[in-house]
C-alpha atoms as a PDB file:
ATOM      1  CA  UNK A   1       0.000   0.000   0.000  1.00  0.00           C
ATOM      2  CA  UNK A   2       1.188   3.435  -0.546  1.00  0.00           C
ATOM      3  CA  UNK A   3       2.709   4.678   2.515  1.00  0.00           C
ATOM      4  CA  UNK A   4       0.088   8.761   1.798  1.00  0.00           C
ATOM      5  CA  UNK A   5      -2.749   5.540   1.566  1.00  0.00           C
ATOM      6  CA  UNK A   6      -1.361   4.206   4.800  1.00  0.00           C
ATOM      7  CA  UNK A   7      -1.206   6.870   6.469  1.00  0.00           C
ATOM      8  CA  UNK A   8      -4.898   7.806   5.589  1.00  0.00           C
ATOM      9  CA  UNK A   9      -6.289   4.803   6.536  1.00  0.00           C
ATOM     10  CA  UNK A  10      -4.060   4.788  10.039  1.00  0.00           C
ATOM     11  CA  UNK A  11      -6.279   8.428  10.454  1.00  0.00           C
ATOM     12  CA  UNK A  12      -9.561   6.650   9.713  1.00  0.00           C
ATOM     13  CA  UNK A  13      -8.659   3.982  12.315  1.00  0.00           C
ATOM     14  CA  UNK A  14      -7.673   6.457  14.968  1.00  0.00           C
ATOM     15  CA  UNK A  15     -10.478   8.327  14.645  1.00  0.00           C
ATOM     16  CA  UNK A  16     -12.887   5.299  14.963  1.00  0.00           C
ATOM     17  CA  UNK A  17     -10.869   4.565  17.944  1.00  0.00           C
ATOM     18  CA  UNK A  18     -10.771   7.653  19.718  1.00  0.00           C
ATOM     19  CA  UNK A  19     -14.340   8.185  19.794  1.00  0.00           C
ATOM     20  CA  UNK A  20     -14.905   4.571  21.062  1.00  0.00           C
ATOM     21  CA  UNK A  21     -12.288   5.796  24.346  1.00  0.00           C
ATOM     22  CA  UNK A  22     -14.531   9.221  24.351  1.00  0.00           C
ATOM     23  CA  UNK A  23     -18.198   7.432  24.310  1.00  0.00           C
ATOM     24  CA  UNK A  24     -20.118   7.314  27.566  1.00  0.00           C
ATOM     25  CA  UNK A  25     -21.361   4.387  29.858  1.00  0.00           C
ATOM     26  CA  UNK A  26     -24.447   2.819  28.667  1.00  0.00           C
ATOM     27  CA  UNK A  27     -26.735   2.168  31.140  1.00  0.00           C
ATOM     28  CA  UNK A  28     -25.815  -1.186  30.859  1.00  0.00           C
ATOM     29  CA  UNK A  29     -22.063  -0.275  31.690  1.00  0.00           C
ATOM     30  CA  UNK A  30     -23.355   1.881  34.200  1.00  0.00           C
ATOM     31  CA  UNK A  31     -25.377  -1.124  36.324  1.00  0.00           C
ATOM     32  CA  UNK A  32     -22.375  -3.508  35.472  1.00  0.00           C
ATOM     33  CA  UNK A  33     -20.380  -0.773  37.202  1.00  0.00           C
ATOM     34  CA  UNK A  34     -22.705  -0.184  40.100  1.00  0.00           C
ATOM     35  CA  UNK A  35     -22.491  -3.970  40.894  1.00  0.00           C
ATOM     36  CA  UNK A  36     -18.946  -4.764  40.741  1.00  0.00           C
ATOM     37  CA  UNK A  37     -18.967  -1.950  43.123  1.00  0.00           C
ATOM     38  CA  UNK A  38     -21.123  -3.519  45.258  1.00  0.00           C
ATOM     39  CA  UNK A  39     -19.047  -6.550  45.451  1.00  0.00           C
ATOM     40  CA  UNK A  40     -16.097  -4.885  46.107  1.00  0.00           C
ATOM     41  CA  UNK A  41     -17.513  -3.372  49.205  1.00  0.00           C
ATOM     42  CA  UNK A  42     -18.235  -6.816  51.058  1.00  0.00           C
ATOM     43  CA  UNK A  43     -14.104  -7.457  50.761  1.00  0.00           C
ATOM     44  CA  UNK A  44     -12.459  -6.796  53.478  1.00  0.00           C
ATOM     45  CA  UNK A  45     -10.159  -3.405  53.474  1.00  0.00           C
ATOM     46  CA  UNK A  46      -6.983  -5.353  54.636  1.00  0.00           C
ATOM     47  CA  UNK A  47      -7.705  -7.472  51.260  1.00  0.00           C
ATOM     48  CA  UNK A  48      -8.157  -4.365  49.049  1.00  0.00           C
ATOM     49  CA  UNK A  49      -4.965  -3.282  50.789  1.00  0.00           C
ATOM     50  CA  UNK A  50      -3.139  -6.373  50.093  1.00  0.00           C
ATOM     51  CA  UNK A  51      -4.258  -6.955  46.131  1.00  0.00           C
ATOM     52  CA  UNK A  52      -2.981  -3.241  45.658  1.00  0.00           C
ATOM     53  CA  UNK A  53       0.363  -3.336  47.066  1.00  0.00           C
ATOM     54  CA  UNK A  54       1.249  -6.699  45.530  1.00  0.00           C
ATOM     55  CA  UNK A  55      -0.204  -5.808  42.235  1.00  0.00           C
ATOM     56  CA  UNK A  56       2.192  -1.990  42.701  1.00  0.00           C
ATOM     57  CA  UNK A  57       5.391  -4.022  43.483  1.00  0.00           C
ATOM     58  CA  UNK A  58       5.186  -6.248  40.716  1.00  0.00           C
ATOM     59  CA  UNK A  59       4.089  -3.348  38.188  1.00  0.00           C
ATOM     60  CA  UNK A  60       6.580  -1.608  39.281  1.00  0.00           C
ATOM     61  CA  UNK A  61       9.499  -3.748  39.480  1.00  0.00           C
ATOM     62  CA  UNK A  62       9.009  -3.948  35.729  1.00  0.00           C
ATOM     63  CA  UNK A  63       8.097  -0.824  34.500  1.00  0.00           C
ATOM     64  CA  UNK A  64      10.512   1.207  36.568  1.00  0.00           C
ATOM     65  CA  UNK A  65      13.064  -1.343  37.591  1.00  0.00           C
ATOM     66  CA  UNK A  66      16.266  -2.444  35.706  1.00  0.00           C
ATOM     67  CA  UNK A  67      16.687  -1.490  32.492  1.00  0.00           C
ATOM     68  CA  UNK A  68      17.923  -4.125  30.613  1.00  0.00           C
ATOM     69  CA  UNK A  69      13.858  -4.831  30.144  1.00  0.00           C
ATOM     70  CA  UNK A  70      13.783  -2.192  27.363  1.00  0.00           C
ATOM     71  CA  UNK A  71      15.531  -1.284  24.687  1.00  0.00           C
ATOM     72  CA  UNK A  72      16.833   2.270  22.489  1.00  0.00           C
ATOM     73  CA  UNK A  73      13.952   3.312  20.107  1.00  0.00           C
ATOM     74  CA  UNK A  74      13.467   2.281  16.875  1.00  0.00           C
ATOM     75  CA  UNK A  75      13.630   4.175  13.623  1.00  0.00           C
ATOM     76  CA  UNK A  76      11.736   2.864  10.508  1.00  0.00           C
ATOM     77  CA  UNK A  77      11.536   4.537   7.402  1.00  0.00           C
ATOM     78  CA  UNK A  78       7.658   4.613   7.009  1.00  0.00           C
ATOM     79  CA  UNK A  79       5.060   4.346   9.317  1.00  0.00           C
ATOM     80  CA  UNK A  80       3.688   1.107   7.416  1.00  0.00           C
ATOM     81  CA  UNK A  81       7.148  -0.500   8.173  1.00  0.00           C
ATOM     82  CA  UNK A  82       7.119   0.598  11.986  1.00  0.00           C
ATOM     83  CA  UNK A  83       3.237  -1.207  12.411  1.00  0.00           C
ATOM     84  CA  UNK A  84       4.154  -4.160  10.269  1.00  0.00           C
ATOM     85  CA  UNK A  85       6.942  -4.406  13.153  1.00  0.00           C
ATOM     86  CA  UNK A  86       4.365  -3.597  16.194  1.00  0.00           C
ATOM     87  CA  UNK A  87       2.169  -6.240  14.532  1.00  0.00           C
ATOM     88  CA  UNK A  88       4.022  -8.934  15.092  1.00  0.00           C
ATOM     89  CA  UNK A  89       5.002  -8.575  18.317  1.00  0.00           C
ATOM     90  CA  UNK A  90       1.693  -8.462  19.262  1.00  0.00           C
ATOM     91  CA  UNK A  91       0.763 -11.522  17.583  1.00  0.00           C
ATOM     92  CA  UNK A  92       3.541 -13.142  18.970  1.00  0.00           C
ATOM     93  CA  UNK A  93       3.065 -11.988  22.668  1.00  0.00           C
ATOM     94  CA  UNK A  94      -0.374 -12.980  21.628  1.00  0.00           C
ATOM     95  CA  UNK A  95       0.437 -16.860  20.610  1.00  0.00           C
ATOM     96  CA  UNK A  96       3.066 -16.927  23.627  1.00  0.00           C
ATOM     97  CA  UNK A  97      -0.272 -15.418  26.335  1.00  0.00           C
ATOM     98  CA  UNK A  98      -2.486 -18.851  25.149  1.00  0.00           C
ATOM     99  CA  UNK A  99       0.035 -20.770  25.133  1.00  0.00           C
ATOM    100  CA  UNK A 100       0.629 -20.429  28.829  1.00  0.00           C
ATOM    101  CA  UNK A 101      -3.133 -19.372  30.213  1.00  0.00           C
ATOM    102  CA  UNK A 102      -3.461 -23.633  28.963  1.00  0.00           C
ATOM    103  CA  UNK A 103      -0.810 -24.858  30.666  1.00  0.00           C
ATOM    104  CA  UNK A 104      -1.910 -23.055  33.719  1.00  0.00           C
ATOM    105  CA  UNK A 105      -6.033 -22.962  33.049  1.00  0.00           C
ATOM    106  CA  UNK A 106      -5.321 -27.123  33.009  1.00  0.00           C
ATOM    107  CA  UNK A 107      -3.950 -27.160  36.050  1.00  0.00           C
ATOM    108  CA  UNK A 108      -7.016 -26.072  37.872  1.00  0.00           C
ATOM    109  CA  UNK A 109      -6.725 -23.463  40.793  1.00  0.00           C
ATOM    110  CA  UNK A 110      -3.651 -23.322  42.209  1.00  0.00           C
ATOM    111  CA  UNK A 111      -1.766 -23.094  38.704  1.00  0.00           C
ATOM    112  CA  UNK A 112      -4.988 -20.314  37.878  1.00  0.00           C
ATOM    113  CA  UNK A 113      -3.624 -18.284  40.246  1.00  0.00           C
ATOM    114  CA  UNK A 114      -0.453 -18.047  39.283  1.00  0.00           C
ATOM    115  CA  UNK A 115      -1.522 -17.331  35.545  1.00  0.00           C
ATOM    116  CA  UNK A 116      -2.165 -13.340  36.536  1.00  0.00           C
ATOM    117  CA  UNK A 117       1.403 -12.536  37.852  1.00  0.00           C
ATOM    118  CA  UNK A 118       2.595 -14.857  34.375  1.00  0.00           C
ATOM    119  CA  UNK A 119       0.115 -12.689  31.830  1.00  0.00           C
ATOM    120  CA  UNK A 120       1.178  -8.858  33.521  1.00  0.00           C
ATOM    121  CA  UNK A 121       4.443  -9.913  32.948  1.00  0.00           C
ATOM    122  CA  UNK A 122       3.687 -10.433  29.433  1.00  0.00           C
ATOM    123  CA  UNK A 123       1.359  -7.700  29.139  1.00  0.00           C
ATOM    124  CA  UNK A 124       4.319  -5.506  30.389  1.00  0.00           C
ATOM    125  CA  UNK A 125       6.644  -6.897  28.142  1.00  0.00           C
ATOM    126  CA  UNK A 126       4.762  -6.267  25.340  1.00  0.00           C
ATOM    127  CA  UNK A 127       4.355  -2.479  25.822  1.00  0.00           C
ATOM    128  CA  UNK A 128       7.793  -2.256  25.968  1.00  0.00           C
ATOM    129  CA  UNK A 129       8.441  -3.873  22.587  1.00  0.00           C
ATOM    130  CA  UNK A 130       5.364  -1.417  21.218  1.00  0.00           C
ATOM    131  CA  UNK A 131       7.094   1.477  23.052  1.00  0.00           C
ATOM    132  CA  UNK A 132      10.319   1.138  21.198  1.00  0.00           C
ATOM    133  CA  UNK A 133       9.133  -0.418  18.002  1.00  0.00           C
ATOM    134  CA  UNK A 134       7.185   3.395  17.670  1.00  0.00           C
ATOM    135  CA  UNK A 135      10.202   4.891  18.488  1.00  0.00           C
ATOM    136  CA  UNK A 136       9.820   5.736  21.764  1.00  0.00           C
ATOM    137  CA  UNK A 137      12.698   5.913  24.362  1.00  0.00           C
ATOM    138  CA  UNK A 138      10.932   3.890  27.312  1.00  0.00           C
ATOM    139  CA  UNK A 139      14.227   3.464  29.257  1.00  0.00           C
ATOM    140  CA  UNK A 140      12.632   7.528  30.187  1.00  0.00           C
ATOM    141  CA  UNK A 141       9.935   7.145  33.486  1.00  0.00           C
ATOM    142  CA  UNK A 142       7.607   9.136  31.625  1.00  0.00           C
ATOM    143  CA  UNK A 143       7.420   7.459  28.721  1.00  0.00           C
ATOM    144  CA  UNK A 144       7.050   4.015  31.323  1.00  0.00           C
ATOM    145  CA  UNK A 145       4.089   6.177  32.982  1.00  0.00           C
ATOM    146  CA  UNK A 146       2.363   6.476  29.519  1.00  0.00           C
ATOM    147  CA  UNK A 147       2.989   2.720  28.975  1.00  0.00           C
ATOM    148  CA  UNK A 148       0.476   2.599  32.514  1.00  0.00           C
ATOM    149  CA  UNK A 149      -1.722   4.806  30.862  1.00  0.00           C
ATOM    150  CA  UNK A 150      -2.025   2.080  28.087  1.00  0.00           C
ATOM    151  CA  UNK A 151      -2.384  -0.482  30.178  1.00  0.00           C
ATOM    152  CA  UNK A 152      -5.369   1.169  32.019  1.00  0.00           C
ATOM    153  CA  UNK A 153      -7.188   2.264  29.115  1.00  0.00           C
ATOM    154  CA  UNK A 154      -7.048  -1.270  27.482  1.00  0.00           C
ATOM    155  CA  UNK A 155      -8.497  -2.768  31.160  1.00  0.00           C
ATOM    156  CA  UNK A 156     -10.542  -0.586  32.987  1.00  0.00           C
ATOM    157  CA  UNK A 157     -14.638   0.594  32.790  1.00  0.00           C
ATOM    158  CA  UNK A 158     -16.330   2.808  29.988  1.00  0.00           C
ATOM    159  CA  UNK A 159     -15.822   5.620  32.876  1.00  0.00           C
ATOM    160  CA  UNK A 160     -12.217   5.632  33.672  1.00  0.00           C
ATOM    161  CA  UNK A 161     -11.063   4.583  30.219  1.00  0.00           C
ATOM    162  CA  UNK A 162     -12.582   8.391  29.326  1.00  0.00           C
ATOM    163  CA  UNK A 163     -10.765   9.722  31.942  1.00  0.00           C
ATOM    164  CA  UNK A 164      -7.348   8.230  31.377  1.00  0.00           C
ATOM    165  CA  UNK A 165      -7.472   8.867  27.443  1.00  0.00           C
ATOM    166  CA  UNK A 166      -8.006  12.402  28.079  1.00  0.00           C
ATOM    167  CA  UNK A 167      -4.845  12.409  30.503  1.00  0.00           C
ATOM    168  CA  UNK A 168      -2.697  11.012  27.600  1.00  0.00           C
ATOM    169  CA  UNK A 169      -3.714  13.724  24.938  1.00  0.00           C
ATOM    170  CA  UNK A 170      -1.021  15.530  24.125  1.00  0.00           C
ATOM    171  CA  UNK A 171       1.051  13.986  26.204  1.00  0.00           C
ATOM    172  CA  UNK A 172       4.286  15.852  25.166  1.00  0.00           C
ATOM    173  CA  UNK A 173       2.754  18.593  27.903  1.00  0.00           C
ATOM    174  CA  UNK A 174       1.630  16.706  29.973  1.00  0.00           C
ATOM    175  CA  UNK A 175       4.333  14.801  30.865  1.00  0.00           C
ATOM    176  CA  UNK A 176       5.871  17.754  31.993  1.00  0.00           C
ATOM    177  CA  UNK A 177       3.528  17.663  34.960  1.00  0.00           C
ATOM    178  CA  UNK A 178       3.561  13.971  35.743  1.00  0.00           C
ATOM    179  CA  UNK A 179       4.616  13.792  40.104  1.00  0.00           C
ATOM    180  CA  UNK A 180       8.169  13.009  40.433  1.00  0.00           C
ATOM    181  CA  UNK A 181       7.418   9.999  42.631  1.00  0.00           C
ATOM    182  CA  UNK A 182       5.532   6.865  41.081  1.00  0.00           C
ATOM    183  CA  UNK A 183       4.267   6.257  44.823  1.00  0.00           C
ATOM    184  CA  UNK A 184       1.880   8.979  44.216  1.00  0.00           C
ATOM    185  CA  UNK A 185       0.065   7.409  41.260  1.00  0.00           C
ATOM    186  CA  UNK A 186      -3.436   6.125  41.954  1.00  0.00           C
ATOM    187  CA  UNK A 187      -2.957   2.598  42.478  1.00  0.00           C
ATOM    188  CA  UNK A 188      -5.705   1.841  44.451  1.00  0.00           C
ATOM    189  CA  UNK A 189      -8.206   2.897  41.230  1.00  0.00           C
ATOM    190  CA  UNK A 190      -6.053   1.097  38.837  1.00  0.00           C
ATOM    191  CA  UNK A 191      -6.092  -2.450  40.676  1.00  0.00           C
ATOM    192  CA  UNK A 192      -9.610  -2.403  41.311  1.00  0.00           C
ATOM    193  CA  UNK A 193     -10.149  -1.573  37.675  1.00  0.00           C
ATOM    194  CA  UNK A 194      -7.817  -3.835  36.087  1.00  0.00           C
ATOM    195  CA  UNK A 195      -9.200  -6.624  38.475  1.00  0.00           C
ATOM    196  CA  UNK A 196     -12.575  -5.880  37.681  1.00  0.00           C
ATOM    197  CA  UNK A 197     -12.079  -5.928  34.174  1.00  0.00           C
ATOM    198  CA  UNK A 198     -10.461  -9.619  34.198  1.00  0.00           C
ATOM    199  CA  UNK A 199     -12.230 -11.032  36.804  1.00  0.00           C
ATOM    200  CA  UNK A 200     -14.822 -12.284  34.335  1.00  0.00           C
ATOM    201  CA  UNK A 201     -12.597 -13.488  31.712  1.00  0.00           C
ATOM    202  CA  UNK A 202     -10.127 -15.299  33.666  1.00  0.00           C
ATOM    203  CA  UNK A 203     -12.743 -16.969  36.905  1.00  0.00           C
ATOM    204  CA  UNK A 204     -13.245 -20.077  34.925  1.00  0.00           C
ATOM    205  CA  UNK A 205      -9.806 -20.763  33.933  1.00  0.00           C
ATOM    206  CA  UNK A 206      -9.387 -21.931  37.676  1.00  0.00           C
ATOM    207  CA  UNK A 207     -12.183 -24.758  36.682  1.00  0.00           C
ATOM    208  CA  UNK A 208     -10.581 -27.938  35.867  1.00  0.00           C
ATOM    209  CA  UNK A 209     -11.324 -29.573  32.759  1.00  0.00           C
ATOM    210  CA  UNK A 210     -12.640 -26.541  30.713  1.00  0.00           C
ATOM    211  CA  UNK A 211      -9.599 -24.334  33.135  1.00  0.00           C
ATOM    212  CA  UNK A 212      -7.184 -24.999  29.338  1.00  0.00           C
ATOM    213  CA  UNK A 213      -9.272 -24.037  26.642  1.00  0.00           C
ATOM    214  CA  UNK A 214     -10.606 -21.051  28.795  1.00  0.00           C
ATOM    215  CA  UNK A 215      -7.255 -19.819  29.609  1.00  0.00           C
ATOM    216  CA  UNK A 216      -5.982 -19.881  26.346  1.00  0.00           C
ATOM    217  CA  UNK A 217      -8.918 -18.133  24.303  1.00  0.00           C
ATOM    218  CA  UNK A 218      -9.262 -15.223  27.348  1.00  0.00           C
ATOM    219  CA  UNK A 219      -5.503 -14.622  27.157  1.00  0.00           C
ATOM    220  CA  UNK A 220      -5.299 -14.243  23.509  1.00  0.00           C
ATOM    221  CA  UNK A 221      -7.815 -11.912  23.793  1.00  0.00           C
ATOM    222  CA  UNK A 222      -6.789  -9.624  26.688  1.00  0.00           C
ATOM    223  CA  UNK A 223      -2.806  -9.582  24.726  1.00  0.00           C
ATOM    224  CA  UNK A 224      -5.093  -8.400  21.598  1.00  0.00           C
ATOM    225  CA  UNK A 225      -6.933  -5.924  23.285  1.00  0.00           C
ATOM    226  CA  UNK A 226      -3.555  -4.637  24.888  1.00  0.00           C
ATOM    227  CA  UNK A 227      -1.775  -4.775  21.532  1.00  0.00           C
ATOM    228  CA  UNK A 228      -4.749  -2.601  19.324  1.00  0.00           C
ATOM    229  CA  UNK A 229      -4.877  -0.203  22.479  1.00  0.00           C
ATOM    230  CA  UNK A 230      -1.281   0.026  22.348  1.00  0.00           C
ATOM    231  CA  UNK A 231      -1.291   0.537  18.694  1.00  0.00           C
ATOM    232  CA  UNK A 232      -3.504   3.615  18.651  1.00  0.00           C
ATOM    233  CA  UNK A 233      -2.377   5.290  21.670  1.00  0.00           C
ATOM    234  CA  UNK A 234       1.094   5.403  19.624  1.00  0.00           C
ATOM    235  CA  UNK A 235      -0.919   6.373  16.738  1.00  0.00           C
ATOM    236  CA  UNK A 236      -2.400   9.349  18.742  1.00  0.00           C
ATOM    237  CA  UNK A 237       1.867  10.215  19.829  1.00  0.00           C
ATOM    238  CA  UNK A 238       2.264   9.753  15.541  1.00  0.00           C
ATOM    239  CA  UNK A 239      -0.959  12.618  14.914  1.00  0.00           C
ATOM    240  CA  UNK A 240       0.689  14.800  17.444  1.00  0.00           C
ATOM    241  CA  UNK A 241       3.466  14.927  15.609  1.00  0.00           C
ATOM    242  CA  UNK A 242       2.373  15.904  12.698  1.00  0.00           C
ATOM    243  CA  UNK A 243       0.595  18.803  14.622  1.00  0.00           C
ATOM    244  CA  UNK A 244      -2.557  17.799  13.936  1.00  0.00           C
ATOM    245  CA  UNK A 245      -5.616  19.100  16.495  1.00  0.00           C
ATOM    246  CA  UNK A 246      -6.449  16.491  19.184  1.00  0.00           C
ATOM    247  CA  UNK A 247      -9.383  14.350  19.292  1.00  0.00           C
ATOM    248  CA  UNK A 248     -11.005  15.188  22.703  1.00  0.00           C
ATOM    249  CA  UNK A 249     -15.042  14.903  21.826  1.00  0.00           C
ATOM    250  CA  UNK A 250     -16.780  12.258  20.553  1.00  0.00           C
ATOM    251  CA  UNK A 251     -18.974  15.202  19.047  1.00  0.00           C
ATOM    252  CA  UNK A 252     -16.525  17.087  17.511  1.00  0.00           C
END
């Protein structure tokens, strides 16, 4: 394809995309919402406590730990080339994600559980790869704090998936703003979210028997949904750019 084509079509995408982020709970969303809130008010606080600071440490051992988990940016010489390179990563990360959410769905509970530390490993992994790959230094902690921006907008409810994608438009400025210490991010939000938004997916993995097939279907598909989100939030960095006008209303 023509790389002016490309590049048109990449637009068209985008914009599709962006005003899916922008649109506003159904009511649907919003009841779905209201009862997952529910539920999360009979656990105990000391649990909420818990989930949080283990899912923090291990977030952040990776994202803004050593750095011999990233690597110098990328250049390619057309933005056709760059996603062709993106792609595959994705589908490999995919491929890699079902791979293991069998071997672990199969072995019922125990090995269920430790399927979530396994996939946000991969998960993290991949938005390295996608970081670099669109030429991105993400050995920078800003550019590892938009990589958690990613990773909440591709898991988290109609509601805070607006509000995050509006904190990563034009993110050149507002990086410049980002708090100096990662301690101060919202964690508490972004477990509950991310939890919440696999909870269904991954529950019957720990079922033996149908614990394989389920794992390996509902990992492929969260790795997907991380590797399109991933995809267009770079996409959005690419527009920016260019100096094109941001897409902030799903009216506009």
């Amino acid at each position: 394809m023509e790389h002016h084509q490309y590049e048109q079509q990449v637009m068209h995408e985008l914009r599709a995309w962006q005003e899916q982020m922008l649109r506003r709970p159904t009511i649907i969303n919003q009841l779905a919402a209201r009862f997952q809130k529910k539920v999360n008010s009979f656990i105990p606080e000391k649990v909420h406590k818990g989930i949080t600071t283990t899912l923090r440490q291990m977030i952040k051992a990776v994202l803004f730990g050593a750095k011999i988990t990233s690597r110098p940016p990328v250049s390619y010489s057309s933005l056709q080339a760059q996603e062709a390179a993106v792609i595959e990563r994705i589908e490999f990360y995919k491929k890699t994600a079902a791979a293991e959410g069998g071997i672990t769905g199969a072995g019922g509970i125990l090995l269920g559980l430790a399927d979530f530390p396994l996939l946000l490993s991969l998960k993290l992994k991949l938005l390295f790869e996608i970081g670099s790959l669109s030429g991105f230094d993400v050995r920078d902690y800003r550019e590892r704090v938009y990589l958690l921006h990613i990773f909440q907008l591709a898991f988290s409810s109609h509601q805070h998936r607006r509000e995050v994608y509006l904190q990563m438009v034009d993110w050149e400025t507002q990086k410049q703003h980002l708090p100096e210490d990662i301690n101060d991010f919202d964690w508490r939000t972004f477990q509950q979210e991310y939890r919440d938004y696999i909870d269904l997916a991954k529950m019957a993995q720990l079922i033996p028997i149908i614990g394989a097939p389920v794992g390996a279907v509902a990992n492929y598909m969260l790795l997907q949904k991380l590797g399109t989100t991933a995809l267009n939030a770079y996409r959005m960095r690419y527009k920016e750019t260019l100096h094109l006008p941001a897409f902030t209303s799903a009216n506009s």
